[in-house]
Protein backbone atom coordinates (compact mmCIF):
# COMPACT_ATOMS: atom_id res chain seq x y z
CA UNK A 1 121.89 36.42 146.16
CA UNK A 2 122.52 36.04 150.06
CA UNK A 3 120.25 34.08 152.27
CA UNK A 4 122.14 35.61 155.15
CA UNK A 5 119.10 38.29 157.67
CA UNK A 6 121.71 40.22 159.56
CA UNK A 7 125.38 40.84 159.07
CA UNK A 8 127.99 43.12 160.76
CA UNK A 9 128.72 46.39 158.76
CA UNK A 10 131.73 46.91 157.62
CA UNK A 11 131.34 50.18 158.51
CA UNK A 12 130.05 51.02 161.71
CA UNK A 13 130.55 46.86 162.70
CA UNK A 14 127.47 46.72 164.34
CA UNK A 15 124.69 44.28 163.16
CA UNK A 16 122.20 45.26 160.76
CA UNK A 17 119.65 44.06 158.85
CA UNK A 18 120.62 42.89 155.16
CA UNK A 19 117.97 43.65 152.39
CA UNK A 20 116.79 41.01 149.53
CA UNK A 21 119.52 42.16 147.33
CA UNK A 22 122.37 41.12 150.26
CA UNK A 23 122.79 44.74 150.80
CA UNK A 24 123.18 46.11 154.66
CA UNK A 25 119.82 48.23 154.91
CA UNK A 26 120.17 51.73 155.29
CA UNK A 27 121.11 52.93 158.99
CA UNK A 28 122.26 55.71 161.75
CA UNK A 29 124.35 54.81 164.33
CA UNK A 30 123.45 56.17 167.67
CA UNK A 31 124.68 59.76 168.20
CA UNK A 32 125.15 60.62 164.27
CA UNK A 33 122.59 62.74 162.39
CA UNK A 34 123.43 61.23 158.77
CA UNK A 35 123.42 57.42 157.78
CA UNK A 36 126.25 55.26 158.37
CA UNK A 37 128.20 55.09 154.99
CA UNK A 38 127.96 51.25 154.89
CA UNK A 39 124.57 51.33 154.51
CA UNK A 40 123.81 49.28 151.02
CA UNK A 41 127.14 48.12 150.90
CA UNK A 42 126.77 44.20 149.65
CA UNK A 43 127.55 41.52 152.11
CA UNK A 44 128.23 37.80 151.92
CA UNK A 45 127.69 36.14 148.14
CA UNK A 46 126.18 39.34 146.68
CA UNK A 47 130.10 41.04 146.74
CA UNK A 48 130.21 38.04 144.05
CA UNK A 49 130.39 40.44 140.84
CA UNK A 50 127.68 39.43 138.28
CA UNK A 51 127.26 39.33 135.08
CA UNK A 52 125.18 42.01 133.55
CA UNK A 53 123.52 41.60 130.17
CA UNK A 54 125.46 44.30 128.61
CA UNK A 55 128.45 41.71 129.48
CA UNK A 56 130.34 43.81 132.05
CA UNK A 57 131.05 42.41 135.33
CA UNK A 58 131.42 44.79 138.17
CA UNK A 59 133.24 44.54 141.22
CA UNK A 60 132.19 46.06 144.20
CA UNK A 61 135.78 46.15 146.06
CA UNK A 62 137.18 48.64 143.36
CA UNK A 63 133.95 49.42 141.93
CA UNK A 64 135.38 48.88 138.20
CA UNK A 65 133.58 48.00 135.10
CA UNK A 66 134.91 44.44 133.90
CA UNK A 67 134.65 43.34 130.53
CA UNK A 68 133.12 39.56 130.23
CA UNK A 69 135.56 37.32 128.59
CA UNK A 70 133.30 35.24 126.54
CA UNK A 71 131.68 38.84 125.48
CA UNK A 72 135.05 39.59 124.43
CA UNK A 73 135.41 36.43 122.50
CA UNK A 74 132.02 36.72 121.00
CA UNK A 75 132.58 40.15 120.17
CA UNK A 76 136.34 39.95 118.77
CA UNK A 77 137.14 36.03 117.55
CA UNK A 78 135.29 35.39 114.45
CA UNK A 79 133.64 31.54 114.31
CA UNK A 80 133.80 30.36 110.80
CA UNK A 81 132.80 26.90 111.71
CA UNK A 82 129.22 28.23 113.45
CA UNK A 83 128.49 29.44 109.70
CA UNK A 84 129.72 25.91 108.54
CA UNK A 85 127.81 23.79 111.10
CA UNK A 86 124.48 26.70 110.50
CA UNK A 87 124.69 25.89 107.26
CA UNK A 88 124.46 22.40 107.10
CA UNK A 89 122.23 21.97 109.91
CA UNK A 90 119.63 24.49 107.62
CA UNK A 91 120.07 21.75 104.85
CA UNK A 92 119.39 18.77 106.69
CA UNK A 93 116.26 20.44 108.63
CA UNK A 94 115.08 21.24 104.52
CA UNK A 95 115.62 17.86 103.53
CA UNK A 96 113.54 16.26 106.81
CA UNK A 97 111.00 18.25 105.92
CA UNK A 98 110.50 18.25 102.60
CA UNK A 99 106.82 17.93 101.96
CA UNK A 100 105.99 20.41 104.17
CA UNK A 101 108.16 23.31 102.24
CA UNK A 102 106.95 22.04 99.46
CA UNK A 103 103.20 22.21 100.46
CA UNK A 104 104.25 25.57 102.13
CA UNK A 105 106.00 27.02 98.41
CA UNK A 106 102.32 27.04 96.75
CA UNK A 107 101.16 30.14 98.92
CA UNK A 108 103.18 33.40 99.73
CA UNK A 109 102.04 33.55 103.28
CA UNK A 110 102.72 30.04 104.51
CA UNK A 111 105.99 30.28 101.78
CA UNK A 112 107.59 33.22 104.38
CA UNK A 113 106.21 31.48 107.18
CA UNK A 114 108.49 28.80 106.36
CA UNK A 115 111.47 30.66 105.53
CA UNK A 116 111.83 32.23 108.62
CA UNK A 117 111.05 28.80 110.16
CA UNK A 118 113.98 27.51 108.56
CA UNK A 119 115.91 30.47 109.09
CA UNK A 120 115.63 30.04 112.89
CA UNK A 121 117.09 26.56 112.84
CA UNK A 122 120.61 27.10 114.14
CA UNK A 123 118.84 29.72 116.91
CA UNK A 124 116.38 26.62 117.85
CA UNK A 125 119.25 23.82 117.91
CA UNK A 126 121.66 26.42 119.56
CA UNK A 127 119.46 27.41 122.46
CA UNK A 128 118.45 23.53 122.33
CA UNK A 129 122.39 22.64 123.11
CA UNK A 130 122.53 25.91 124.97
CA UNK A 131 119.91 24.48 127.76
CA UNK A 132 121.57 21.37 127.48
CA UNK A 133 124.83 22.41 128.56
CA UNK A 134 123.68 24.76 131.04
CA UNK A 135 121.56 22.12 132.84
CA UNK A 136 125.04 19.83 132.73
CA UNK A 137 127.18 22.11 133.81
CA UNK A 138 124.74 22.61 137.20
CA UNK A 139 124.75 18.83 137.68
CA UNK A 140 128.60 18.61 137.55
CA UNK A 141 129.09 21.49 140.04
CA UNK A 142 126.64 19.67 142.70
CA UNK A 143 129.13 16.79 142.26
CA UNK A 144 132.12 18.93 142.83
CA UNK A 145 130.53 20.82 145.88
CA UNK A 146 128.54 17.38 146.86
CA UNK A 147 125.39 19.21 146.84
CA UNK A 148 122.09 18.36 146.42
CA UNK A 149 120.29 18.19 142.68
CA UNK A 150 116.56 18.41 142.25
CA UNK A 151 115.24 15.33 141.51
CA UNK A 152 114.00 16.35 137.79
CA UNK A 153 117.06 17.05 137.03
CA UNK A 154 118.68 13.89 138.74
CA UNK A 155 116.48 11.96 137.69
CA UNK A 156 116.25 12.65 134.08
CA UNK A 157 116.87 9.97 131.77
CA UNK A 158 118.90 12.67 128.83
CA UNK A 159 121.20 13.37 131.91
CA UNK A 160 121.93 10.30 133.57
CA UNK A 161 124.42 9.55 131.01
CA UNK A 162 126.79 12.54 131.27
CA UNK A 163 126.71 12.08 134.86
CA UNK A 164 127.93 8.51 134.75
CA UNK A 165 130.74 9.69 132.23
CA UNK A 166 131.58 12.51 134.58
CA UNK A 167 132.10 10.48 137.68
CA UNK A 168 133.96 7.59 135.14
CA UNK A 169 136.38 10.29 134.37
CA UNK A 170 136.77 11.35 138.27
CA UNK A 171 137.33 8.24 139.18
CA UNK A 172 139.95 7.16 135.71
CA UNK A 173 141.90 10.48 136.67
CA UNK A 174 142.34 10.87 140.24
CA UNK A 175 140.73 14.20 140.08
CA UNK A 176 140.27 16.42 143.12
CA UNK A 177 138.25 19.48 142.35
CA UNK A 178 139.51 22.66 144.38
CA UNK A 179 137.31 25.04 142.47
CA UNK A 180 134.23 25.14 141.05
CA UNK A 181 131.87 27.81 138.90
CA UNK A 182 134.55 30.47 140.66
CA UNK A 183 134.54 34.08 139.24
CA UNK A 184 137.88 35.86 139.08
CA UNK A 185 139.17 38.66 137.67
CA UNK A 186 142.10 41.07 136.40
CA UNK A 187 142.03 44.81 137.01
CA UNK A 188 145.13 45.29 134.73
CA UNK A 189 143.52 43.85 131.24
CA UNK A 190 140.16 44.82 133.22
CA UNK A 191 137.98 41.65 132.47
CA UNK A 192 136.53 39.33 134.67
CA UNK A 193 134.63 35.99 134.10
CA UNK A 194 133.62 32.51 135.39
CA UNK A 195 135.56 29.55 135.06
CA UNK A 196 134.65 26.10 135.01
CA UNK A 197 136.67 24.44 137.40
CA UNK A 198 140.46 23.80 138.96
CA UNK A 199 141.59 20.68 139.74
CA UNK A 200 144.77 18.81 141.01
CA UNK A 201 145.17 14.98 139.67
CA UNK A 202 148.50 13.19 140.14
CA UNK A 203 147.99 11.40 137.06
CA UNK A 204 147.06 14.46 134.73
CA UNK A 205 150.23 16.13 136.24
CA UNK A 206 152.20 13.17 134.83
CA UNK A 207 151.21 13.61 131.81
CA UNK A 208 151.32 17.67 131.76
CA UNK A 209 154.61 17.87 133.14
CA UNK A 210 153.79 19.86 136.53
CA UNK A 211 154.09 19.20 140.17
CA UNK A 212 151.19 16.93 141.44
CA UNK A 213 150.21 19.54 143.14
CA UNK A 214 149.79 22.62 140.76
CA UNK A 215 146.28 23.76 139.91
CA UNK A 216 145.16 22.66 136.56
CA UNK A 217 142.39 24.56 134.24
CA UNK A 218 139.83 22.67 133.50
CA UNK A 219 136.70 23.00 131.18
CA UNK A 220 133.75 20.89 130.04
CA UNK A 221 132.00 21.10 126.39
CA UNK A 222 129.22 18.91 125.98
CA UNK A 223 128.36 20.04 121.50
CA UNK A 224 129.61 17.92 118.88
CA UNK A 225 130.49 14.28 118.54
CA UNK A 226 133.24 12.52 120.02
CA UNK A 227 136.23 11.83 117.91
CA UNK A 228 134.82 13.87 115.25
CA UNK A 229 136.61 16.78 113.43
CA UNK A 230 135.62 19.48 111.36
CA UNK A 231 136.23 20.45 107.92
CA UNK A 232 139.45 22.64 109.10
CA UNK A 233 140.88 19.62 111.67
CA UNK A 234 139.60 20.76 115.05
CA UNK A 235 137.64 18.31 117.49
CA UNK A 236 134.15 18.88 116.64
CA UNK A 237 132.58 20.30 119.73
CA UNK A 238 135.97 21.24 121.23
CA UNK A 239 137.73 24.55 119.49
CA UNK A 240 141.07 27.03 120.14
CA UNK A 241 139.12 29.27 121.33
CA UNK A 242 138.62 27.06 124.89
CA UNK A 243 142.21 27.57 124.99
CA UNK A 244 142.09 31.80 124.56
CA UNK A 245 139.59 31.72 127.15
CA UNK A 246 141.31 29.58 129.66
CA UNK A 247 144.13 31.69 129.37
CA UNK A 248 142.47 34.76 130.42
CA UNK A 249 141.35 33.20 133.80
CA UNK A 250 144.28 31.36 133.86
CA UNK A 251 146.07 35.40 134.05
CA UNK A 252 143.22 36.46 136.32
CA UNK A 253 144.72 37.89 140.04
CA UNK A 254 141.65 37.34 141.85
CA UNK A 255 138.58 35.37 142.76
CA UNK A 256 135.50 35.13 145.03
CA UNK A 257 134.57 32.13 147.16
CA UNK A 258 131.26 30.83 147.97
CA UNK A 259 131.23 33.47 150.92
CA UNK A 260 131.91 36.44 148.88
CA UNK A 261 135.37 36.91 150.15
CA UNK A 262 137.71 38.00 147.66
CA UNK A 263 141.16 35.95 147.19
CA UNK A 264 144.46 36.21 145.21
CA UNK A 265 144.46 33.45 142.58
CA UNK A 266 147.34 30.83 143.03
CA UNK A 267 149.67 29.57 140.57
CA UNK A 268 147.42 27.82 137.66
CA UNK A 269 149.56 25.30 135.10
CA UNK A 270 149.88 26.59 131.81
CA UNK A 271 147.94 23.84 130.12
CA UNK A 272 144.74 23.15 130.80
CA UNK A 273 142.17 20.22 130.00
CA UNK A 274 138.85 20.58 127.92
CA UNK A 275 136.48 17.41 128.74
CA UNK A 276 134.54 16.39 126.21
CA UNK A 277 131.46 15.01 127.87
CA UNK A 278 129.12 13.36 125.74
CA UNK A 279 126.63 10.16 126.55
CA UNK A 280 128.26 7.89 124.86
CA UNK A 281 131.43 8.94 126.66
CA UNK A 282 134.18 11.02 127.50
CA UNK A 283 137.68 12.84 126.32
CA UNK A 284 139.98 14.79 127.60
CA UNK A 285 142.13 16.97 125.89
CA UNK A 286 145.28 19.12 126.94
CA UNK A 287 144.34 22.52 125.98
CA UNK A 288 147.09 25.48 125.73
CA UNK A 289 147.18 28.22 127.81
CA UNK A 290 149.83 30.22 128.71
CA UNK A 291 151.19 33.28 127.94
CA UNK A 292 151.62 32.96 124.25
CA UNK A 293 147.58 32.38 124.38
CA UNK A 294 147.02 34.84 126.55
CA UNK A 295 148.52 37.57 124.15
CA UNK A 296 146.31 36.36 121.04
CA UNK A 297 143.36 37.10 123.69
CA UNK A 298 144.55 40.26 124.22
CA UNK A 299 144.36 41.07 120.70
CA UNK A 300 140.98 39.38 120.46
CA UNK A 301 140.41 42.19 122.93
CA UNK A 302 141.18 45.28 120.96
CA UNK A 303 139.26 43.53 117.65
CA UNK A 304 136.12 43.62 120.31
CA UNK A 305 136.78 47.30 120.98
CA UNK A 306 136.93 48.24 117.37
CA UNK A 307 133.83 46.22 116.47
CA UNK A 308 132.10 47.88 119.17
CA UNK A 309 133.46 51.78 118.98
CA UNK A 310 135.05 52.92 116.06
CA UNK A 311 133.78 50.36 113.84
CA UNK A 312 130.50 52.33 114.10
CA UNK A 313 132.20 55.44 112.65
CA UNK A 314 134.16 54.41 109.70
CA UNK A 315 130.90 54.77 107.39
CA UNK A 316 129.39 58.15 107.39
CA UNK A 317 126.34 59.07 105.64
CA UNK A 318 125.93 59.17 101.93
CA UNK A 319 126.97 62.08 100.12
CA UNK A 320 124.78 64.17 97.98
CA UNK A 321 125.64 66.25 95.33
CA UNK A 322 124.35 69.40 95.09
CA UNK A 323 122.38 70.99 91.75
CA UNK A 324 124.97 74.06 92.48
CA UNK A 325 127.98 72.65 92.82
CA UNK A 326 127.63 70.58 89.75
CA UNK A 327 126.73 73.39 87.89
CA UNK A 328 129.93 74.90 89.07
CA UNK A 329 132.11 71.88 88.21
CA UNK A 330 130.65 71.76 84.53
């Protein structure tokens, strides 16, 4: 949403009002009897394509429908270890509160009441962990962009932990931040999303094997426990599928700056990092990304499209016999 009152049109280039949506507001340029085609075209951060709840992006440059990667993932990439971790996490709430359900099993009403209790306990932990993150992530950008954070948030005691562990790893790493919360996007495979960050480290491209000055992908997960792994291997917070997606904005041609300006992507390393930001501390991990990736996203992709199209087909309606044709067959 733009702050910005006036702006030039790109149209008619003379200065206009902008309306609450960052639009130019609807005007007629001296002499002409019809409005000036720029009116409502969006100016300054609202040309930033947003994401819509259907999970589409759109971009007002080409005016294309984008597909949101991590709808895409959702959608196409199954995640065996969310039933694992739902599971479990079911069990343990059952076994913490054990007198209750058993209290609760004497009558049929409070009995259902606290089935679907306990049947929302992955939603309540996941939207828990879902805030969580969210409110994280926000803290880390104002560090990148050395902007201001409101004080409940700054001052919250939950938080002040993962922002020490952030700056530790700044400071351990040499990391300069050169992009932040940055949406970008690629007309060819037509999706478009929002990546974490890029960043250039000397010591990172040591290890990596690229020029100290190549961009590097970089992503933070704050689930799980450190130095934990799941039943099938994987860090327990930190999963392939960080990789899939930081391959698809790793392919992405273009990006938006804070200004709304659109921008050709540079060169981006084809390994990334995944930090692993937790209170007790911090890891990073090299996370794949290149082109080999970037293919099994692509056929993440066309799983999505069958899930959501012809998926919906394959079953038609039950058939029913008919009293006469039975007859006729016997």
């Amino acid at each position: 949403m733009t702050t910005t009152t006036r702006a030039d049109c790109p149209t008619c280039k003379t200065q206009q009002q902008v309306n609450k949506d960052g639009t130019i507001r609807k005007h007629t340029p001296a002499g002409n009897a019809i409005p000036c085609p720029g009116s409502g075209v969006p100016v300054g951060t609202a040309r930033i394509p947003r994401r819509s709840t259907a999970g589409f992006y759109k971009c007002h440059v080409t005016g294309q429908l984008l597909r949101s990667v991590t709808t895409i993932l959702n959608q196409g990439s199954p995640k065996e270890a969310l039933i694992h971790w739902a599971g479990r996490l079911v069990a343990e709430t059952a076994m913490e509160h054990l007198p209750q359900l058993v209290r609760a099993s004497r009558h049929p009403d409070t009995a259902k009441e606290m089935t679907d209790w306990l049947k929302r306990a992955h939603t309540r932990k996941k939207e828990e962990r879902g805030d969580l993150g969210t409110t994280v992530h926000a803290l880390i950008e104002a560090k990148v962009l050395d902007t201001p954070v409101p004080d409940a948030i700054a001052n919250d005691p939950e938080l002040r932990p993962y922002v020490a562990n952030f700056e530790q790893f700044v400071a351990d790493w040499q990391i300069t931040f050169t992009a932040s919360e940055m949406v970008v996007a690629d007309y060819e495979h037509k999706f478009a999303g929002t990546l974490d960050y890029l960043l250039r480290s000397p010591l990172l491209a040591a290890e990596l094997g690229c020029p100290a000055d190549m961009e590097i992908p970089g992503d933070t997960k704050t689930g799980g426990e450190l130095d934990s792994r799941t039943y099938d291997g994987n860090v327990h917070g930190v999963y392939p599928e960080a990789g899939v997606q930081m391959s698809a904005y790793r392919k992405a041609k273009y990006g938006w700056l804070r200004d709304g300006t659109r921008v050709e992507m540079p060169p981006r390393h084809e390994v990334g990092v995944v930090l692993h930001l937790r209170p007790e501390g911090y890891r990073l991990y090299p996370v794949r990304c290149g082109d080999d990736v970037f293919e099994a996203f692509t056929f993440i992709r066309r799983v999505a499209e069958f899930q959501t199209g012809p998926a919906k087909n394959i079953v038609g309606q039950a058939l029913t016999l008919k009293r006469s044709q039975a007859r006729e067959v016997a």
